[in-house]
Protein backbone atom coordinates (compact mmCIF):
# COMPACT_ATOMS: atom_id res chain seq x y z
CA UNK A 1 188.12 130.19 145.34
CA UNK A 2 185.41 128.62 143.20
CA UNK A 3 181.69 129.25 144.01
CA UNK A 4 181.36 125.17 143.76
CA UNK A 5 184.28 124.79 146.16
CA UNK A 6 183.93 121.56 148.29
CA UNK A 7 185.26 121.12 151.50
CA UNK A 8 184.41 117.60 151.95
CA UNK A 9 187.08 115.28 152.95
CA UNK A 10 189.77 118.14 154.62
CA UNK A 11 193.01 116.54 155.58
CA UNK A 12 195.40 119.86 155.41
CA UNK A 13 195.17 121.21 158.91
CA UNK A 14 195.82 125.23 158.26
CA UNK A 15 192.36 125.13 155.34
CA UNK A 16 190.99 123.05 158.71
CA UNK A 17 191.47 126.09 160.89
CA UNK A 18 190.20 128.28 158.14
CA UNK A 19 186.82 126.50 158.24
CA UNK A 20 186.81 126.56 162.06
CA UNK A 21 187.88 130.38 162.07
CA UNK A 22 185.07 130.88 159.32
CA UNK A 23 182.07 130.09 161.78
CA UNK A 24 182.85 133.58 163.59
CA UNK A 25 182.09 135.40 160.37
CA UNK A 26 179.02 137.09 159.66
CA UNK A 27 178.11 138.02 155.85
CA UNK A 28 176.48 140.73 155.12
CA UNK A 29 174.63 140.85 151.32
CA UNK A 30 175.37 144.49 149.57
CA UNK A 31 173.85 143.20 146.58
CA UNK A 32 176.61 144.01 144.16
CA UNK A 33 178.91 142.59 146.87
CA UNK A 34 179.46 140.73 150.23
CA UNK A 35 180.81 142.08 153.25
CA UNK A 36 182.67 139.66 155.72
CA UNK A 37 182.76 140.99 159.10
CA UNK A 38 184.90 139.43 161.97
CA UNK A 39 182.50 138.61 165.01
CA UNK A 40 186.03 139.28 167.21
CA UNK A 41 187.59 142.18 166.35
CA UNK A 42 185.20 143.64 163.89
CA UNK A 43 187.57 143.62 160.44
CA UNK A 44 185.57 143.86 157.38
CA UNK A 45 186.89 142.98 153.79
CA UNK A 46 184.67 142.89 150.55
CA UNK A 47 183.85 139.97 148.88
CA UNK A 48 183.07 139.54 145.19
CA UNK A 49 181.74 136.55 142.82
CA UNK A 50 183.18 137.10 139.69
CA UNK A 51 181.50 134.52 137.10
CA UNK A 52 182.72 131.07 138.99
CA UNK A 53 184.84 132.62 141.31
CA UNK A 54 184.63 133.96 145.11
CA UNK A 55 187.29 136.94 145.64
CA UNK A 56 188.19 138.67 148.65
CA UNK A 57 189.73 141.81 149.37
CA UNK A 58 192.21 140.33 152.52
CA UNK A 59 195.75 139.59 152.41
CA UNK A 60 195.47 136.32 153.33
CA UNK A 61 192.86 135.73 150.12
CA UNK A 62 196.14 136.25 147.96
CA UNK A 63 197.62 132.83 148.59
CA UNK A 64 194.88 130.74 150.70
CA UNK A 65 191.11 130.13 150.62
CA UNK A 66 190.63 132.44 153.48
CA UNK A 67 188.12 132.10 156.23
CA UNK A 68 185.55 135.20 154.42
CA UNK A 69 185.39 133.59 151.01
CA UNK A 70 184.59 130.15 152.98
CA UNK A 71 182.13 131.93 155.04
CA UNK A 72 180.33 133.88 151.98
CA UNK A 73 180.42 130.01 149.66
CA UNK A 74 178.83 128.96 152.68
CA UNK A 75 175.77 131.50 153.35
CA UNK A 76 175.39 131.18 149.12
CA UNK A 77 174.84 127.04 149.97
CA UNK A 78 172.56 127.79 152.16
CA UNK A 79 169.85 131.22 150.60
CA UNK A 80 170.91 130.41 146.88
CA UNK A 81 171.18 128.36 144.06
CA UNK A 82 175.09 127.37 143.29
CA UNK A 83 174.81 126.97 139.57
C-alpha cells in the first residue's frame, strides 16, 4: 500500500474489517523496519517503507491492504511527517 493511503470514505466491507482488525495491532519501530505484532495471538510480520510504499511480510499483504500495513500508515500519521 502507499504511505499516503487514505481510508476516508470505505464502502468495501472486507478493507472495513481490516481497519477494525488493525486497532489490535501494536507497531513496534526497528528503525530500519516496523514490526506488527498481533495483540491476540502474538504473530509478528515485518513491515517495510520502500520509497512511497508500505510492504509487509504476511500472506494476506500479497493481494489485500492487510490490517499491519494499515496499522504501521497509521502510527506514521500520527509521530511523522507523510511526505
Amino acid at each position: 500500500m502507499k504511505k499516503d493511503q487514505s481510508f476516508m470514505d470505505v464502502r468495501d466491507t472486507d478493507t472495513l474489517k481490516r481497519l477494525a482488525r488493525s486497532a489490535g495491532i501494536r507497531v513496534l519501530n526497528h528503525f530500519e523496519y516496523f514490526e506488527a505484532v498481533n495483540g491476540k495471538n502474538g504473530h509478528r510480520y515485518k513491515v517495510q517503507i520502500k520509497g512511497k510504499d508500505i510492504i509487509c511480510s504476511c500472506p494476506d499483504a500479497k493481494s489485500h491492504h492487510c490490517k499491519h500495513e494499515i496499522a504501521v500508515a497509521r502510527d506514521m500519521s500520527l509521530f511523522m511527517e507523510v511526505v
